[in-house]
Protein backbone atom coordinates (compact mmCIF):
# COMPACT_ATOMS: atom_id res chain seq x y z
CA UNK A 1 127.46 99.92 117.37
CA UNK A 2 125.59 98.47 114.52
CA UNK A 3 123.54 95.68 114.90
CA UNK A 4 122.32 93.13 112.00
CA UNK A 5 119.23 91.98 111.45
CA UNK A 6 119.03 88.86 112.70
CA UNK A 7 120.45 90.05 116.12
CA UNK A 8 117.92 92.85 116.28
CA UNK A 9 114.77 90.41 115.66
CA UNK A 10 116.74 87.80 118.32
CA UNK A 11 116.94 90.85 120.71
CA UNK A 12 113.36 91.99 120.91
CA UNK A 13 111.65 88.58 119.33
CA UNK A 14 113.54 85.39 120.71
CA UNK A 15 110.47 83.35 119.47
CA UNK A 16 111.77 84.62 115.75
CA UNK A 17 115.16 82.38 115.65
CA UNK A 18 114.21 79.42 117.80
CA UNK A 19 112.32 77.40 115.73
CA UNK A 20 107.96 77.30 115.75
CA UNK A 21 105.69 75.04 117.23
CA UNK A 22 103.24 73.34 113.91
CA UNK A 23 99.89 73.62 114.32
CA UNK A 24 98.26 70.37 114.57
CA UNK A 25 94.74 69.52 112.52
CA UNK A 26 92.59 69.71 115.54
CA UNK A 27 94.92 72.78 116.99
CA UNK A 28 91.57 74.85 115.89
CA UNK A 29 90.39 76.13 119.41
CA UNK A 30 90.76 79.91 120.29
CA UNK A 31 90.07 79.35 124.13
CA UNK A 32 93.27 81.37 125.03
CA UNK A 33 93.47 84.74 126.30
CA UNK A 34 92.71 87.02 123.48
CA UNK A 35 90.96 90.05 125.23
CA UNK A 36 90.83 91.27 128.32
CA UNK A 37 89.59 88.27 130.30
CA UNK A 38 90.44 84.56 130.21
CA UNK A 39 86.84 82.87 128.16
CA UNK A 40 86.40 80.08 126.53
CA UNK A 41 85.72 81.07 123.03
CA UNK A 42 84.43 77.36 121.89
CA UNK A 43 81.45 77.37 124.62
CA UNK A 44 80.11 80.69 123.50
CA UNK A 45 80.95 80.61 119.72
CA UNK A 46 78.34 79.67 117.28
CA UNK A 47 75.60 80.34 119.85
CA UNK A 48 72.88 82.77 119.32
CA UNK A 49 70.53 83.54 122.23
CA UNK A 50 67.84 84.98 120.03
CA UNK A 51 65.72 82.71 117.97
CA UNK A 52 63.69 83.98 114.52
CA UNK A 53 66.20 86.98 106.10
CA UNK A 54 71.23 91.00 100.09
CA UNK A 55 69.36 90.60 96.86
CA UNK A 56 66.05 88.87 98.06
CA UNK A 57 66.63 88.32 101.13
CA UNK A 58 64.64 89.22 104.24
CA UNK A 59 65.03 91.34 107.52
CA UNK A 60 67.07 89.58 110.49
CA UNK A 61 66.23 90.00 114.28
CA UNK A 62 67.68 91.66 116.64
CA UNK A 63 70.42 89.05 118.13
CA UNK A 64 69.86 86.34 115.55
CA UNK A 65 73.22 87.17 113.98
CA UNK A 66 75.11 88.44 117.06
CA UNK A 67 78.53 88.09 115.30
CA UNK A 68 77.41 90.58 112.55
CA UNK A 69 79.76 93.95 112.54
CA UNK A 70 79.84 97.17 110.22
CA UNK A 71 82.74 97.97 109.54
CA UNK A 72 82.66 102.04 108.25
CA UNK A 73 85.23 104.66 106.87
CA UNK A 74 84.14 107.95 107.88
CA UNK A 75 81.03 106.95 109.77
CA UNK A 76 79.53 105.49 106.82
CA UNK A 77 79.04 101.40 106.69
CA UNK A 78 81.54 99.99 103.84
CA UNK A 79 81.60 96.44 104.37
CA UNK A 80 80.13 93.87 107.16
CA UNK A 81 82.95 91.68 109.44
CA UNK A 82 82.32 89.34 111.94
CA UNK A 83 83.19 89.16 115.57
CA UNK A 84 85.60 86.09 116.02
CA UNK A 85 86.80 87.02 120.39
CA UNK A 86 86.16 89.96 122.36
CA UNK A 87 88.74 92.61 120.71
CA UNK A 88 88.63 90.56 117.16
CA UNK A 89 86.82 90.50 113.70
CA UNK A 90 86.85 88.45 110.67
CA UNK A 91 86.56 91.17 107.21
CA UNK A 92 87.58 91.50 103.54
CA UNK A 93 91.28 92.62 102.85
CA UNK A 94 89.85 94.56 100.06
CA UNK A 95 87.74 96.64 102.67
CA UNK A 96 90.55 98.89 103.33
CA UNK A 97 91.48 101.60 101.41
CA UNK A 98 95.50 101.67 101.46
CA UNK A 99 95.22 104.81 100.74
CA UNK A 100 93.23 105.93 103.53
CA UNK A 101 94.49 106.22 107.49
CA UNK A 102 93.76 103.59 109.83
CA UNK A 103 91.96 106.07 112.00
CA UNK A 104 89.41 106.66 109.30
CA UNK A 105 87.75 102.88 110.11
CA UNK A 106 85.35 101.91 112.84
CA UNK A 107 83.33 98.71 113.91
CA UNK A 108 80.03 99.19 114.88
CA UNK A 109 78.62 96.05 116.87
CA UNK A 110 75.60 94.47 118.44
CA UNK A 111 72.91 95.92 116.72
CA UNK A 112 70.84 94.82 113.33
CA UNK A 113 70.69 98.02 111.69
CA UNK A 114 73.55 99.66 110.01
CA UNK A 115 72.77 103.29 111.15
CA UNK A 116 70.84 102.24 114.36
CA UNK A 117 68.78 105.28 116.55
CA UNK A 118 70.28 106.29 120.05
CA UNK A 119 67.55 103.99 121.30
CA UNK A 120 68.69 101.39 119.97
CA UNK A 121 71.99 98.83 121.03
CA UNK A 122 74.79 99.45 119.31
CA UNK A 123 78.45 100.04 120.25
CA UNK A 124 81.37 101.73 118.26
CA UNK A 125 84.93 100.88 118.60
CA UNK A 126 88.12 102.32 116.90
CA UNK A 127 91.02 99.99 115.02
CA UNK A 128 93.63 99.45 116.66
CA UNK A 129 95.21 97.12 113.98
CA UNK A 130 94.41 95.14 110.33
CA UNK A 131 96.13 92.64 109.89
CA UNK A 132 95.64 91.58 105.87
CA UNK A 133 96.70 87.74 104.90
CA UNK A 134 100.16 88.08 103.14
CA UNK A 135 98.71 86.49 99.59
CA UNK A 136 96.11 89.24 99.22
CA UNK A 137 96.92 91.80 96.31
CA UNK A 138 94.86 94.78 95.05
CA UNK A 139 94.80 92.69 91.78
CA UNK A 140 90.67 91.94 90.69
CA UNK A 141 89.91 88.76 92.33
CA UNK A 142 92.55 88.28 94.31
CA UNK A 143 93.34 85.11 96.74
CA UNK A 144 93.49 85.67 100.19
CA UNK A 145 90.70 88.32 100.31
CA UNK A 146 91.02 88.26 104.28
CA UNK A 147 91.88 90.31 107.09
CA UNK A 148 91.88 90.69 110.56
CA UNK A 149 90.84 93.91 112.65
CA UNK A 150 91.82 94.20 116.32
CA UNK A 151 89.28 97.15 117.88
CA UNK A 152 90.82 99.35 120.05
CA UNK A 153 89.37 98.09 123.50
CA UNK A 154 87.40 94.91 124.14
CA UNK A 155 83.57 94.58 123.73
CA UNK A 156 81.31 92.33 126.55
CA UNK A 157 79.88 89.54 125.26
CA UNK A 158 75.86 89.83 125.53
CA UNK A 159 72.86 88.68 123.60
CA UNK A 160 73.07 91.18 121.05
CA UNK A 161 77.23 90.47 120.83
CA UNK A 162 78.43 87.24 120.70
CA UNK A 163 81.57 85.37 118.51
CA UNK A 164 81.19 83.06 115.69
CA UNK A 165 83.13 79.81 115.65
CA UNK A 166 85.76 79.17 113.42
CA UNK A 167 85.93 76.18 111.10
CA UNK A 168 88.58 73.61 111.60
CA UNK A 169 91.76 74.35 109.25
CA UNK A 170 91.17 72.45 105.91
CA UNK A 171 87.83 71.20 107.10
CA UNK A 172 85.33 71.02 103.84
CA UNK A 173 81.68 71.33 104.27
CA UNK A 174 79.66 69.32 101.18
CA UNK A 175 78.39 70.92 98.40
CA UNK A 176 74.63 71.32 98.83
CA UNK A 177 74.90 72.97 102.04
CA UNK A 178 72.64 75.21 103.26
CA UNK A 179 74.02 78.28 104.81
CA UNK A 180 73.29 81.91 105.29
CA UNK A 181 74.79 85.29 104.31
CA UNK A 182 74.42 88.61 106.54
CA UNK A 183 74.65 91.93 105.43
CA UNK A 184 73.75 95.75 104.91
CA UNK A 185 74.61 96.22 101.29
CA UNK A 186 72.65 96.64 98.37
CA UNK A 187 69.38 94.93 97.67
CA UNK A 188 69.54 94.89 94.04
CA UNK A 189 71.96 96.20 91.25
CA UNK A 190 72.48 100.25 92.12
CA UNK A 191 69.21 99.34 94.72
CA UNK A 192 70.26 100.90 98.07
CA UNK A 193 69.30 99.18 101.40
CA UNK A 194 66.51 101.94 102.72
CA UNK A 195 65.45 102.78 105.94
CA UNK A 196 65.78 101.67 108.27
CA UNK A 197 68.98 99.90 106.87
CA UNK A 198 67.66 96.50 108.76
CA UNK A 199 70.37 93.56 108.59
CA UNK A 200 69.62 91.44 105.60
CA UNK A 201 69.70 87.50 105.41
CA UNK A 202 69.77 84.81 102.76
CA UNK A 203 69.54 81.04 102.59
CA UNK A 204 72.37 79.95 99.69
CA UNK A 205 73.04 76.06 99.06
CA UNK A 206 77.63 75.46 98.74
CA UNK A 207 78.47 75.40 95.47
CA UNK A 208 81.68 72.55 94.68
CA UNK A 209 84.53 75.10 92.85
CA UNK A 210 84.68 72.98 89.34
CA UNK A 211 80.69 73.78 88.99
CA UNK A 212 81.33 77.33 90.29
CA UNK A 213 84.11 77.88 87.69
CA UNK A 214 82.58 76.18 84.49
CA UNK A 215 80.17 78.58 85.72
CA UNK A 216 81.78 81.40 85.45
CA UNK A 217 84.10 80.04 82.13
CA UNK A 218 81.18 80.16 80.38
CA UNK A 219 80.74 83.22 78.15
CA UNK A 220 84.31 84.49 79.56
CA UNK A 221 86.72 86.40 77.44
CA UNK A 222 89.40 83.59 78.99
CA UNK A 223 87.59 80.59 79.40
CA UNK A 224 90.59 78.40 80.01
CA UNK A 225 92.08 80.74 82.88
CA UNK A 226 90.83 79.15 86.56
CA UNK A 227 88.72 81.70 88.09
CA UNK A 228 88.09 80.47 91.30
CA UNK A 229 91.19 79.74 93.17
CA UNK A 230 92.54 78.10 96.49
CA UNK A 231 90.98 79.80 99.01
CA UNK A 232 87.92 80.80 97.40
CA UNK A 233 83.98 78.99 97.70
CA UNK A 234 81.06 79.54 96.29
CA UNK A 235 77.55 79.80 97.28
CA UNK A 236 74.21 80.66 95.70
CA UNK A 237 72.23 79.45 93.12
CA UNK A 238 72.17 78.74 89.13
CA UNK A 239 69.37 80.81 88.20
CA UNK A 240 70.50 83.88 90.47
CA UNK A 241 68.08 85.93 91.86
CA UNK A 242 69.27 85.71 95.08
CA UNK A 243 73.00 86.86 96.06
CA UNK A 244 75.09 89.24 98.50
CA UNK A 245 75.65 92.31 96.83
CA UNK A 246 77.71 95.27 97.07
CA UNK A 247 78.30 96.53 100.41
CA UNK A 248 78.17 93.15 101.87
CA UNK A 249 81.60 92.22 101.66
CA UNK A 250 83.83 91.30 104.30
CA UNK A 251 80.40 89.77 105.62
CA UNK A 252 80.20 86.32 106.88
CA UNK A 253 78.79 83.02 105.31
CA UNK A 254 77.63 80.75 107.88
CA UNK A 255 76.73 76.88 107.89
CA UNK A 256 74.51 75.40 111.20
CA UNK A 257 76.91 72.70 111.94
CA UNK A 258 75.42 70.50 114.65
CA UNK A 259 73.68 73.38 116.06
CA UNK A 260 76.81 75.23 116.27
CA UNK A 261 76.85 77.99 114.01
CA UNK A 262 80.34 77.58 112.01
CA UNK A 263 81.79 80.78 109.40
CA UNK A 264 83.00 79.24 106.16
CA UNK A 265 83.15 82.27 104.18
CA UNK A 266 83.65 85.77 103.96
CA UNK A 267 81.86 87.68 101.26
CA UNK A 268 84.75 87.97 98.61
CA UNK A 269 83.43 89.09 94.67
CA UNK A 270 80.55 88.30 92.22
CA UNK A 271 80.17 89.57 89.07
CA UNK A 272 77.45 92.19 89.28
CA UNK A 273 74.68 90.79 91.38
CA UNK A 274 72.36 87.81 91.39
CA UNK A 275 73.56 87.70 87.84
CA UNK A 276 71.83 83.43 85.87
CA UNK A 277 75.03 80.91 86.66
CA UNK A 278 76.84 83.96 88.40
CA UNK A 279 77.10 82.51 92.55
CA UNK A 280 78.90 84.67 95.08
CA UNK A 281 82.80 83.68 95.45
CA UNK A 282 83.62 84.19 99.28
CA UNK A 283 87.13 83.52 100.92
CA UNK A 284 87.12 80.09 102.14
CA UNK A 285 87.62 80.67 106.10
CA UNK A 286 89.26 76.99 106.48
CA UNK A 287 91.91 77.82 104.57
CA UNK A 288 92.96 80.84 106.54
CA UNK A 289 92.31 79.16 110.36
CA UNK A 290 95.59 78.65 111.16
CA UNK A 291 97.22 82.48 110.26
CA UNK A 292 93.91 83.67 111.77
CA UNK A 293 95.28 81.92 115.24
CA UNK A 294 98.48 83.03 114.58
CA UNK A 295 97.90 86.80 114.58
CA UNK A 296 95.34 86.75 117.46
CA UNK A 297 97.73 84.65 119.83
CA UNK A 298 100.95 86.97 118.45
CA UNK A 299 99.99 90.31 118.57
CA UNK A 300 99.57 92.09 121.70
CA UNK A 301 95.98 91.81 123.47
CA UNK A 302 95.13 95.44 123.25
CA UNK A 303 97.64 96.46 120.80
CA UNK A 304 99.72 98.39 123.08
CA UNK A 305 102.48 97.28 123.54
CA UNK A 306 104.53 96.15 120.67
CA UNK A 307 106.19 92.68 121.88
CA UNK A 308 105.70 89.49 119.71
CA UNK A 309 106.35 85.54 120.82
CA UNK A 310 106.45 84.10 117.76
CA UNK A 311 107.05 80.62 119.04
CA UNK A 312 103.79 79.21 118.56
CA UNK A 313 103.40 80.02 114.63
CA UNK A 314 104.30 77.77 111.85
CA UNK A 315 105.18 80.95 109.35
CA UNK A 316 108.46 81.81 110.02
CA UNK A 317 108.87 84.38 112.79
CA UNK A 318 110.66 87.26 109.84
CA UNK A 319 107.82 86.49 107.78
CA UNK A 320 105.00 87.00 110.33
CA UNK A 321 106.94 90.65 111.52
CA UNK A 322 106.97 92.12 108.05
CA UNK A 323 103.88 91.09 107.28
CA UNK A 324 102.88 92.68 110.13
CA UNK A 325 105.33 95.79 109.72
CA UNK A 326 104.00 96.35 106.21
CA UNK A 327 100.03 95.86 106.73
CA UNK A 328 100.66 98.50 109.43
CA UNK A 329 102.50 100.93 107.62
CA UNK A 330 100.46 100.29 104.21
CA UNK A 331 97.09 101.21 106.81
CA UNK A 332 98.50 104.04 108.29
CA UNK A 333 99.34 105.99 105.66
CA UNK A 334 102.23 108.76 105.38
C-alpha cells in the first residue's frame, strides 16, 4: 500500500495539517518544559550570581558570564554559544562544518577557560541535534547566521551555569547601547589567545545598520550593494581597536536590560579584526526569537524519540520537518 505524502506527515505529525497557533508579540517566554525538569526559564535567565573584560579586551571571572559555552570539533574550541535552557544553546550556523559528522562537536560549559585543568569546573556534553535557521547559506555573509544545538543530556543549573534571556521577537535596543561580547578567540589579527585561554570580555556601544553599512560601503569594490542585511547588528566602535575576533563566533552579545542580562547578538562576521570604521556584524537574536521557540518546544526534550507537535508554530508544519530532516542529514554526514 502506498501512502502519499500528506497522509504520511498526517499519520505521524497531526499538528502538520491542522492549522498553527501565531505567536503573539509578548509570546517571548521559554518557561515550558524544555529539559528534564519543569523551571522557569524567565526567573533564572539573565542572572549572574558572580559579580566582577577579543581584541582588547580583558579577562572575565569565573561565573560572570555563566551562559558562555565552547563549542569544539575534535576537542579543540571552534566557536563560543550560549546556554539558552538546560539541554539548549544559542551558536553560529557557520560553526558547523557540513562536511564533518555531528559526533565530531561538543559543548563544553561552566567554566571561563577554554581548555580548563581537571581542577577546575567544567562539564562536556555531546550533540544530540543542530538545528540551523532555514535562510542561512554557506554563501560569505550570509543572513540567518544562527543555529540551535540540543546537547545530548541536560546540564544543572549552578553558579558557574546559568541561561541567558532571550530578547522579545522584533524588540530593538537603541543605538548607543552599551553591551558586552564573550569569547575565547583571537586577541589580535593571527594573535592566539595564550595560556591559560581565560574567557575574554569587551564593552562595544550598538551601532544603527545605515551607519554600520555606509561604514562598510566605504572603500568597497560594490558600494551600492547593502551589506548588512535583515537580521544582522552591529556593534563596536569607529576607530576599531577593539572587536571580537576569530574564534569568537557563535559567541553572544549581551545588553544589561534592567538588570536582566538580555542576548541581542550572536557573533556573525567582520572584516579582519578591529579593522578603523570596520564594527563586528552579529545575527540580530530578535529576529530569530520566535523559530528559536519553535524548535525548542517541537523537537523532542532529549532528542530521543522522534515525534513532533507542530501545532504551536507559525512556519508551516512541512516546512519546519524538512528543515529539520535536512539540517540533520546535512550534520550527519554520509
Amino acid at each position: 500500500m502506498e501512502l502519499g505524502l500528506p497522509t504520511i506527515l498526517f499519520i505521524l505529525f497531526p499538528g502538520v495539517l491542522l492549522g498553527s497557533e501565531v505567536l503573539t508579540k509578548d509570546s517571548y517566554s521559554l518557561s515550558t518544559k524544555t529539559g528534564s525538569s519543569n523551571i522557569d526559564l524567565d526567573s533564572v535567565c539573565g542572572r549572574p550570581r558572580a559579580s566582577g573584560r577579543i581584541v582588547s579586551g580583558q579577562n572575565a571571572q569565573l561565573g560572570q558570564w555563566p551562559w558562555q559555552v565552547s563549542v569544539r570539533e575534535d576537542g579543540v574550541h571552534v566557536c563560543g554559544g550560549s546556554l539558552i535552557a538546560e539541554d539548549w544553546v544559542l551558536t553560529a550556523a557557520h560553526c558547523f562544518n557540513q562536511d564533518q559528522s555531528l559526533s565530531m562537536y561538543t559543548v563544553l560549559l561552566g567554566t571561563i577557560s577554554s581548555y580548563p585543568e581537571d581542577n577546575e569546573p567544567g562539564e562536556l556534553r555531546a550533540v544530540a541535534h543542530c538545528i540551523k535557521h532555514p535562510s542561512y547559506s554557506a554563501d560569505e555573509h550570509s543572513s540567518g547566521d544562527i543555529a540551535l544545538v540540543q546537547l545530548a543530556s541536560p546540564i544543572t543549573f549552578s553558579d558557574y551555569m546559568l541561561p541567558v534571556c532571550l530578547p522579545k521577537p522584533g524588540d530593538p535596543l537603541d543605538p548607543g547601547t552599551l553591551c558586552w561580547v564573550t569569547g575565547w578567540g583571537h586577541i589580535g589579527t593571527n594573535q592566539l589567545l595564550p595560556p591559560p585561554f581565560t574567557l575574554q570580555e569587551l564593552q562595544v556601544p550598538l551601532i544603527d545598520a545605515e551607519t554600520c553599512n555606509t561604514y562598510y560601503q566605504e572603500n568597497s569594490v560594490s558600494s551600492t550593494k547593502p551589506v548588512i542585511l535583515e537580521g544582522m547588528l552591529c556593534a563596536g566602535f569607529e576607530e576599531g581597536k577593539k572587536d571580537a575576533c576569530n574564534g569568537d563566533s557563535g559567541g553572544p552579545l549581551v545588553c544589561d536590560i534592567n538588570d536582566v542580562w538580555i542576548q541581542a547578538g550572536v557573533v556573525s562576521w567582520g572584516s579582519d579584526c578591529a579593522l578603523y570604521k570596520r564594527p563586528g556584524v552579529y545575527t540580530n537574536v530578535s529576529v530569530y526569537t520566535s523559530w528559536i521557540q519553535n524548535i525548542m518546544w517541537n523537537l523532542p526534550t532529549e532528542g530521543k524519540n522522534f515525534s513532533l507537535s507542530l501545532s504551536r508554530t507559525p512556519l508551516s508544519g512541512p516546512l519546519l520537518f524538512l528543515t529539520f530532516l535536512s539540517c540533520t542529514f546535512f550534520l550527519l554526514g554520509p
